[in-house]
PDB file of N, CA and C in Angstrom:
ATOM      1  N   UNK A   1     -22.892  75.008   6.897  1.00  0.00           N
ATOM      2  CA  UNK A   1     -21.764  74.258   6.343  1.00  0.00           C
ATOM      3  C   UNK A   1     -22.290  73.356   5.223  1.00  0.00           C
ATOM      4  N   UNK A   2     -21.851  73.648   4.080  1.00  0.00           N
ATOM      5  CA  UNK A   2     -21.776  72.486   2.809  1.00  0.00           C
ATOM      6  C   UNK A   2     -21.127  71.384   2.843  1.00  0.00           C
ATOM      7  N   UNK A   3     -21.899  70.308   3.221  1.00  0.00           N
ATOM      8  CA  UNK A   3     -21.698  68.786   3.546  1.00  0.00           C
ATOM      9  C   UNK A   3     -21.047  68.787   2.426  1.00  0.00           C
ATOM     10  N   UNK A   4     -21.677  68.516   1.022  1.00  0.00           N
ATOM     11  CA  UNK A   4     -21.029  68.184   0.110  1.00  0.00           C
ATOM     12  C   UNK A   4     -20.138  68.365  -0.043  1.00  0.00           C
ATOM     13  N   UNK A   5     -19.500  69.793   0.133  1.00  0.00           N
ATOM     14  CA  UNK A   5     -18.359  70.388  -0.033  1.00  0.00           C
ATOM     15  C   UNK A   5     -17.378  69.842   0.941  1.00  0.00           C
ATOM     16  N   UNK A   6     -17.272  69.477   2.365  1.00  0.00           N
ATOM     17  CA  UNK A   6     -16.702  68.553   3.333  1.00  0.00           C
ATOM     18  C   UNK A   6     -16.556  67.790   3.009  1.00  0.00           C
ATOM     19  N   UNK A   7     -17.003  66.795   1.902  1.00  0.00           N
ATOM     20  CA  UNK A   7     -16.480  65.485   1.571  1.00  0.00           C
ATOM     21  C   UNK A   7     -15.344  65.250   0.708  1.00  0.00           C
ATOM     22  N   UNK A   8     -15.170  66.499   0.144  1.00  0.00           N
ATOM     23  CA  UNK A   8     -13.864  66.627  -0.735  1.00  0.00           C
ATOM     24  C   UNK A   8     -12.715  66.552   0.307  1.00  0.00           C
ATOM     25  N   UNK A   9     -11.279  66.498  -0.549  1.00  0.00           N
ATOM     26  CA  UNK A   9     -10.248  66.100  -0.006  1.00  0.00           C
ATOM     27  C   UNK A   9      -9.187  66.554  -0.730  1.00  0.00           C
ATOM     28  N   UNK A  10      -8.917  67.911  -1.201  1.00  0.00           N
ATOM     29  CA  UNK A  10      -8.367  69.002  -2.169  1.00  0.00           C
ATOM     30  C   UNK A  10      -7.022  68.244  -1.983  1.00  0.00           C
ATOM     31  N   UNK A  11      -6.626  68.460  -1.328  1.00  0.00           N
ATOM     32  CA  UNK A  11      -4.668  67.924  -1.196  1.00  0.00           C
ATOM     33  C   UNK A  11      -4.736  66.442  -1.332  1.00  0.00           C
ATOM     34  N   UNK A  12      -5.451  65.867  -0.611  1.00  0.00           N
ATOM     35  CA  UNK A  12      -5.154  64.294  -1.289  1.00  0.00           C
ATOM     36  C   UNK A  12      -5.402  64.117  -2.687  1.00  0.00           C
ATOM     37  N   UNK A  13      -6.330  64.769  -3.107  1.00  0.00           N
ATOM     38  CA  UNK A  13      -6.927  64.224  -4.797  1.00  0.00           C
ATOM     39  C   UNK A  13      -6.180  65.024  -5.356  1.00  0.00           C
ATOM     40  N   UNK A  14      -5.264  66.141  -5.567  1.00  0.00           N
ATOM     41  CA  UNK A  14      -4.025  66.196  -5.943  1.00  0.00           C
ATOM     42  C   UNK A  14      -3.200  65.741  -6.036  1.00  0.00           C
ATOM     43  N   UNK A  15      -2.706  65.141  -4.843  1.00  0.00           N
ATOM     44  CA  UNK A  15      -1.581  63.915  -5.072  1.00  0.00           C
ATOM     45  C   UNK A  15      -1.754  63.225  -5.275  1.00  0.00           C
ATOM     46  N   UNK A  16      -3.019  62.414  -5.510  1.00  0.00           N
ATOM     47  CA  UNK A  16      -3.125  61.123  -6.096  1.00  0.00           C
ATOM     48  C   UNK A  16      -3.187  61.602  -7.751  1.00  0.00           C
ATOM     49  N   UNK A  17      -3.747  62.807  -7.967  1.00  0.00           N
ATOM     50  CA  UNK A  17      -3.647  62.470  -9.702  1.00  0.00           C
ATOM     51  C   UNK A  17      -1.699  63.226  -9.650  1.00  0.00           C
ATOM     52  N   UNK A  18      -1.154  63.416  -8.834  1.00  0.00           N
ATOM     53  CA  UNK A  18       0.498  63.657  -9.595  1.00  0.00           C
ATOM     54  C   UNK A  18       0.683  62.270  -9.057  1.00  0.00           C
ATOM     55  N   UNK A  19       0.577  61.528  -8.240  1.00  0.00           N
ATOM     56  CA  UNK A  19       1.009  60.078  -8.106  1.00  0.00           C
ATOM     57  C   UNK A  19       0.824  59.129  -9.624  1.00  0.00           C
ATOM     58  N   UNK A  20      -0.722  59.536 -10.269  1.00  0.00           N
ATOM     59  CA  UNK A  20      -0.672  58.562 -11.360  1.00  0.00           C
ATOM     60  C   UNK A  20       0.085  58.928 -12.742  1.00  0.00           C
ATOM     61  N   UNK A  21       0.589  60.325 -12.718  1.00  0.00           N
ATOM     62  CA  UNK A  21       1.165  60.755 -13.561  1.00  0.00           C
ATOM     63  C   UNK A  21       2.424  60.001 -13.594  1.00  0.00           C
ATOM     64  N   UNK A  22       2.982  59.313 -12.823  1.00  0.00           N
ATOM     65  CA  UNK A  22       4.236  58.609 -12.881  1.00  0.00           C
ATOM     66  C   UNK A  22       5.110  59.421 -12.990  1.00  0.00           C
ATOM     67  N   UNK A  23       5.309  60.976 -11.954  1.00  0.00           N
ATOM     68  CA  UNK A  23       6.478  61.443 -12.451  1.00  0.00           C
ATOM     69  C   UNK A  23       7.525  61.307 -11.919  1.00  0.00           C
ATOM     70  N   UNK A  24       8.785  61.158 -12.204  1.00  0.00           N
ATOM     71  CA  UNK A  24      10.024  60.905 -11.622  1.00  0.00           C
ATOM     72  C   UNK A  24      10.787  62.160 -10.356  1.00  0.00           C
ATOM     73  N   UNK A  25      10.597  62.303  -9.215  1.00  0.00           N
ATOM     74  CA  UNK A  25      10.613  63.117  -8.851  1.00  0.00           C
ATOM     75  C   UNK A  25      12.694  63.155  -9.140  1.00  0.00           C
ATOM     76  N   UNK A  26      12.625  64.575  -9.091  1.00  0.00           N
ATOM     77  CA  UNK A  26      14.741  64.831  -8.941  1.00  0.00           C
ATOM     78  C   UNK A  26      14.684  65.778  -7.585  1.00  0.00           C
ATOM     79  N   UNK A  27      14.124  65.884  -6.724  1.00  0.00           N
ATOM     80  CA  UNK A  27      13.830  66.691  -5.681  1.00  0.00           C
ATOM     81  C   UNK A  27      13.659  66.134  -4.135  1.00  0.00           C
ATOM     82  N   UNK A  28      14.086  66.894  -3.466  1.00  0.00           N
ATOM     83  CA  UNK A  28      13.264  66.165  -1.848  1.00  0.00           C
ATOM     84  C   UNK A  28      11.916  65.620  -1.822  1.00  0.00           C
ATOM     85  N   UNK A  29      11.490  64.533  -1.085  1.00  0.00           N
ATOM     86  CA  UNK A  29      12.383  63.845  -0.026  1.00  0.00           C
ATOM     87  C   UNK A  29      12.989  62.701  -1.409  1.00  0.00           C
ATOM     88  N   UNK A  30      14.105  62.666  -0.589  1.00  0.00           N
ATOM     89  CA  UNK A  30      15.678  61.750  -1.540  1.00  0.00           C
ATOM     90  C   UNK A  30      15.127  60.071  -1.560  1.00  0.00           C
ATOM     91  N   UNK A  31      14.046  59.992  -1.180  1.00  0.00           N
ATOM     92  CA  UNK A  31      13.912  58.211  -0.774  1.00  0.00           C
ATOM     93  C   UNK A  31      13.447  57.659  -2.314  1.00  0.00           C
ATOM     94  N   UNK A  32      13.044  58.677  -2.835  1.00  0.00           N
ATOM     95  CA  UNK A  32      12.082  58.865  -4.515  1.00  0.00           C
ATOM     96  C   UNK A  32      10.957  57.661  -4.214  1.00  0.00           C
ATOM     97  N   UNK A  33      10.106  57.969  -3.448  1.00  0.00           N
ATOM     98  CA  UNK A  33       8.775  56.942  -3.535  1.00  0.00           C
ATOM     99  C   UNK A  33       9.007  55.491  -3.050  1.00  0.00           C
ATOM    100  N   UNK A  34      10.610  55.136  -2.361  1.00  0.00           N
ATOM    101  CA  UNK A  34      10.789  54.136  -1.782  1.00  0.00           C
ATOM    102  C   UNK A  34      11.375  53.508  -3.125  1.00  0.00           C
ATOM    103  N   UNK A  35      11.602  53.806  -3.194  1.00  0.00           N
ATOM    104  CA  UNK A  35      12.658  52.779  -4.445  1.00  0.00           C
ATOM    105  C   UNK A  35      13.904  52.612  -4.029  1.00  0.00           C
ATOM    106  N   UNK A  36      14.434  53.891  -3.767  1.00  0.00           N
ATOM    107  CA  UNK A  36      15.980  53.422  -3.245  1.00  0.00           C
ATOM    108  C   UNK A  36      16.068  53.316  -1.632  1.00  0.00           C
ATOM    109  N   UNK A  37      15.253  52.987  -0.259  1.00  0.00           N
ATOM    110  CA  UNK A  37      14.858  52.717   0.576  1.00  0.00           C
ATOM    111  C   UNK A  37      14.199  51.711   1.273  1.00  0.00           C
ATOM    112  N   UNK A  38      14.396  50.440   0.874  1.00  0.00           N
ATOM    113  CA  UNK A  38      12.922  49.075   0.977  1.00  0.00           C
ATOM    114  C   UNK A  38      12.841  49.416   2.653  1.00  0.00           C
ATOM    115  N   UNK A  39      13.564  49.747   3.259  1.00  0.00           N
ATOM    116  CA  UNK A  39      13.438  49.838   4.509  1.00  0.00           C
ATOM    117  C   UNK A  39      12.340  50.254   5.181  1.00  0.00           C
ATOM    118  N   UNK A  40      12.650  51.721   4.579  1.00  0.00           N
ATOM    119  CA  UNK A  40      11.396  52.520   4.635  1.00  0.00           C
ATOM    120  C   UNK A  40       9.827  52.231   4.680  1.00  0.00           C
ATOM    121  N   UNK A  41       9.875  51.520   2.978  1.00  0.00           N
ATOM    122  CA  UNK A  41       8.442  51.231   2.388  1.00  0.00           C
ATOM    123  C   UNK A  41       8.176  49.807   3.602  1.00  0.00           C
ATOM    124  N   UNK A  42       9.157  49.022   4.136  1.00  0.00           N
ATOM    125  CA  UNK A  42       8.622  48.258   5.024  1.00  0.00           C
ATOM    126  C   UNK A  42       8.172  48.946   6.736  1.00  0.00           C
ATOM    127  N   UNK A  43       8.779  50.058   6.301  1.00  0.00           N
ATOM    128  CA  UNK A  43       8.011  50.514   7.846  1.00  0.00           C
ATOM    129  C   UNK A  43       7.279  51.514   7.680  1.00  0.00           C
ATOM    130  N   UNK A  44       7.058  52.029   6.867  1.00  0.00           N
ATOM    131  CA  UNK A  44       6.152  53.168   6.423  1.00  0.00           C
ATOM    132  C   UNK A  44       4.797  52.171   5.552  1.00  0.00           C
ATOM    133  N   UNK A  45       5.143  51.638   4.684  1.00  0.00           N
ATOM    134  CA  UNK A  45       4.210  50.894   3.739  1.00  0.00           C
ATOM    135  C   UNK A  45       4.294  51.726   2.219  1.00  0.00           C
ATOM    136  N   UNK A  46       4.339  51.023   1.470  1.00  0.00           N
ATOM    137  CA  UNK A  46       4.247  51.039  -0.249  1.00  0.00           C
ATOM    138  C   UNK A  46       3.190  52.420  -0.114  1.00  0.00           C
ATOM    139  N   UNK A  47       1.993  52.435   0.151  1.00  0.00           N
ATOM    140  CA  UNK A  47       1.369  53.679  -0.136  1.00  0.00           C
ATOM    141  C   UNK A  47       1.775  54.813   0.290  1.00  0.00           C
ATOM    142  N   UNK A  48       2.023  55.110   1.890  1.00  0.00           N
ATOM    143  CA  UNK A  48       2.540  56.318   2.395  1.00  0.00           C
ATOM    144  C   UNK A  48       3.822  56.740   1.617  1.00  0.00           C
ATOM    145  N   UNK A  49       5.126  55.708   1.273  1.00  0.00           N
ATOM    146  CA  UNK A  49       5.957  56.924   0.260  1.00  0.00           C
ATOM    147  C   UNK A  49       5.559  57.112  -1.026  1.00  0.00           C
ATOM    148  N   UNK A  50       4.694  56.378  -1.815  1.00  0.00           N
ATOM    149  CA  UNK A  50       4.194  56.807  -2.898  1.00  0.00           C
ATOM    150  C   UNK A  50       3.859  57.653  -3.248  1.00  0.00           C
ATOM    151  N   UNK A  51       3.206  58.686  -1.934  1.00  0.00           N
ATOM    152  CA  UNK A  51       2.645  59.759  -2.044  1.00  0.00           C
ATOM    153  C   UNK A  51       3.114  60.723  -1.566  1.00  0.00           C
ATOM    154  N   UNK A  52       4.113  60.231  -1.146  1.00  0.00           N
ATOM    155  CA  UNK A  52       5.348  61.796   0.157  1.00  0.00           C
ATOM    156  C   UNK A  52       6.145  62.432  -1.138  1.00  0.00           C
ATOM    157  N   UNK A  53       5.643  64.004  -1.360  1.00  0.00           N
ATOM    158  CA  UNK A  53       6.025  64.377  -2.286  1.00  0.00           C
ATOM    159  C   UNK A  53       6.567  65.596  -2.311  1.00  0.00           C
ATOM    160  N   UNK A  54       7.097  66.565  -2.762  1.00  0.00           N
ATOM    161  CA  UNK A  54       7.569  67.721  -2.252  1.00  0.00           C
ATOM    162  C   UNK A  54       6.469  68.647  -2.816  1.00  0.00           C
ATOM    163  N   UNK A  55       6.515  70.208  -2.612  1.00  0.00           N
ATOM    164  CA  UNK A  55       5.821  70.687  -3.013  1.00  0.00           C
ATOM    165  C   UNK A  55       6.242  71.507  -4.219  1.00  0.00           C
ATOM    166  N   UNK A  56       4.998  71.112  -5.096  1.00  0.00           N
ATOM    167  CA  UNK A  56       5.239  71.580  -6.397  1.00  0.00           C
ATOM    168  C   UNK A  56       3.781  72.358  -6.955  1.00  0.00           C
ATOM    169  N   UNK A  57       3.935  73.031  -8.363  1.00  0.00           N
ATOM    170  CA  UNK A  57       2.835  73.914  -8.948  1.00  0.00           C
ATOM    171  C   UNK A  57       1.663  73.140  -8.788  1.00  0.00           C
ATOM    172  N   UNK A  58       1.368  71.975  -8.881  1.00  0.00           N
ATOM    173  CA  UNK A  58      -0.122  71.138  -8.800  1.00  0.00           C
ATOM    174  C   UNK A  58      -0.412  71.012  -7.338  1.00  0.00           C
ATOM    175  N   UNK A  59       0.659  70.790  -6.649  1.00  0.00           N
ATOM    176  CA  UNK A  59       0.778  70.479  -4.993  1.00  0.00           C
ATOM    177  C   UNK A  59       0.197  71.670  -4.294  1.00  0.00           C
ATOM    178  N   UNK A  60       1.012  72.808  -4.382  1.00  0.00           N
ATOM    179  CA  UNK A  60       0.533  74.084  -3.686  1.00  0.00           C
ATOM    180  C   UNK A  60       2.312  74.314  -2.880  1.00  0.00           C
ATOM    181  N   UNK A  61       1.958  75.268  -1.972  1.00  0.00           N
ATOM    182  CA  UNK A  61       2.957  75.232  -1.477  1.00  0.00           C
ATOM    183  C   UNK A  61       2.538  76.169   0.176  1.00  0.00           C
ATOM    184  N   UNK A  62       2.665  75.110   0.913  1.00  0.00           N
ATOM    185  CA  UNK A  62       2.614  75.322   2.434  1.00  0.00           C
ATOM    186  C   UNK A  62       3.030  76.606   2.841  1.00  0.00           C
ATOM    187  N   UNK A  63       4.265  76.991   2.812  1.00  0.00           N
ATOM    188  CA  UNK A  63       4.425  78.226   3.024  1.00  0.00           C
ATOM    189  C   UNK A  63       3.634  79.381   2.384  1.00  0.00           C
ATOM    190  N   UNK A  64       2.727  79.735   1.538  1.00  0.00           N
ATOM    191  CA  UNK A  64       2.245  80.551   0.944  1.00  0.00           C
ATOM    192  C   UNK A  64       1.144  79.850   0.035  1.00  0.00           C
ATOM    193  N   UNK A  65       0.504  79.341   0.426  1.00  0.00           N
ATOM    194  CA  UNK A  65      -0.679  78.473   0.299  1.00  0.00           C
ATOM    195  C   UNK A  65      -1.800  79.252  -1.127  1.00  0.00           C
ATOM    196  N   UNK A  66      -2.207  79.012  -1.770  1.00  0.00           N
ATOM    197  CA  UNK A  66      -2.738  79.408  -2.680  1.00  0.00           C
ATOM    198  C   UNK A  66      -4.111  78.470  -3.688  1.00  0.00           C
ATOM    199  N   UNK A  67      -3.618  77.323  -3.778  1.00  0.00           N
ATOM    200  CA  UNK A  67      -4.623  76.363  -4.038  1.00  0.00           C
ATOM    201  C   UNK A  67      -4.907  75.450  -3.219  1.00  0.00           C
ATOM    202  N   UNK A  68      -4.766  73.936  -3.953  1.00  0.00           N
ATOM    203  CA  UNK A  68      -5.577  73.086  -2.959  1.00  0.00           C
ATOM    204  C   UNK A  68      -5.094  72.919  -1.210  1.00  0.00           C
ATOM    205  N   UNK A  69      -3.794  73.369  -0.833  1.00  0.00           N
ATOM    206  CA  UNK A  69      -3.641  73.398   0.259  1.00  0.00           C
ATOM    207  C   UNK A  69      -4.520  74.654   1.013  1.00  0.00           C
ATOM    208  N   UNK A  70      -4.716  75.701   0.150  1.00  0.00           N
ATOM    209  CA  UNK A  70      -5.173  76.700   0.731  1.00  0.00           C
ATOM    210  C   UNK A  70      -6.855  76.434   0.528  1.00  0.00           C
ATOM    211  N   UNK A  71      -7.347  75.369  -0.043  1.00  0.00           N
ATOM    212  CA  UNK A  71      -8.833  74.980  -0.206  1.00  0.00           C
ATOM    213  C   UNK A  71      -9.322  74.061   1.275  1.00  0.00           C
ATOM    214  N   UNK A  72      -7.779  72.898   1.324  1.00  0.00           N
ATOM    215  CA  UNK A  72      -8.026  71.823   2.514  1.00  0.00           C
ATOM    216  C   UNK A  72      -7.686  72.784   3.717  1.00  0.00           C
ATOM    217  N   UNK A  73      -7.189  74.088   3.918  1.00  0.00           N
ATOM    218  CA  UNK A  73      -7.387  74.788   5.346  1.00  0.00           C
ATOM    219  C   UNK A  73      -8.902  75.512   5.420  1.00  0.00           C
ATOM    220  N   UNK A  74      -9.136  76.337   4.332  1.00  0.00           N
ATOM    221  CA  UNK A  74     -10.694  75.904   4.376  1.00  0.00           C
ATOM    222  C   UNK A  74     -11.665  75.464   4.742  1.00  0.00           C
ATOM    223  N   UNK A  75     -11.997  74.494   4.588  1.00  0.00           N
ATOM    224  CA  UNK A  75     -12.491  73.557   4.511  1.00  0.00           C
ATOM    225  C   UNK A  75     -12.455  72.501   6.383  1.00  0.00           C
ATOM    226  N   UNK A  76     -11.483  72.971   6.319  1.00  0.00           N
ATOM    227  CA  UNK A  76     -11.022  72.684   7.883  1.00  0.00           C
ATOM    228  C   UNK A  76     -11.688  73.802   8.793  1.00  0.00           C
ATOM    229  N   UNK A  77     -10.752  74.868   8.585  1.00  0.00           N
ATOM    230  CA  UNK A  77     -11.528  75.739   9.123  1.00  0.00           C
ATOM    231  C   UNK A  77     -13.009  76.183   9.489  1.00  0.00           C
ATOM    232  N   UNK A  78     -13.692  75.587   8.151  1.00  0.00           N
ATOM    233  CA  UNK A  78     -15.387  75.656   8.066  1.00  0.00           C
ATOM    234  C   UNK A  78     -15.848  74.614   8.949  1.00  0.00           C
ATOM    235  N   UNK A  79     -14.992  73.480   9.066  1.00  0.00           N
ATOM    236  CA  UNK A  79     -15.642  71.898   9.698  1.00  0.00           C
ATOM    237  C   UNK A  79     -15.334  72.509  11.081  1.00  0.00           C
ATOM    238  N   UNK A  80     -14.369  73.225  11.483  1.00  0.00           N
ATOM    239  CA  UNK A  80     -13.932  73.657  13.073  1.00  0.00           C
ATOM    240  C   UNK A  80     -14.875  75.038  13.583  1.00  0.00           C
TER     241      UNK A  80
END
């Protein structure tokens, strides 16, 4: 097993660079990053909806996995 390679974090460091992109999501989930929800961001916290995002071309897509989701099962798989 490639330690190095275990230290990566394919699906998070995806969403954090579409998180800094500032994009406006028009899509599920409807809360849009806690803006129209304070509720939420008070029981969830400011970071967790920041990053609850749907799945898109940079994201991957769960059902039919192909990039970084299909890198972080991987990667899992290798650590298991």
């Amino acid at each position: 097993m490639d330690l190095k390679r275990q230290s990566s974090a394919p699906l998070y460091e995806a969403i954090e660079t579409f998180r800094k992109k500032r994009i406006v999501p028009f899509d599920v989930p409807g809360h849009k990053r806690g803006r129209g929800n304070p509720e939420l961001v008070d029981l969830l916290g400011e970071r967790c909806v920041g990053i609850d995002v749907n799945s898109t071309k940079p994201l991957d897509n769960l059902c039919h996995p192909v990039s970084v989701i299909k890198e972080a099962q991987e990667l899992t798989a290798e650590a298991f």
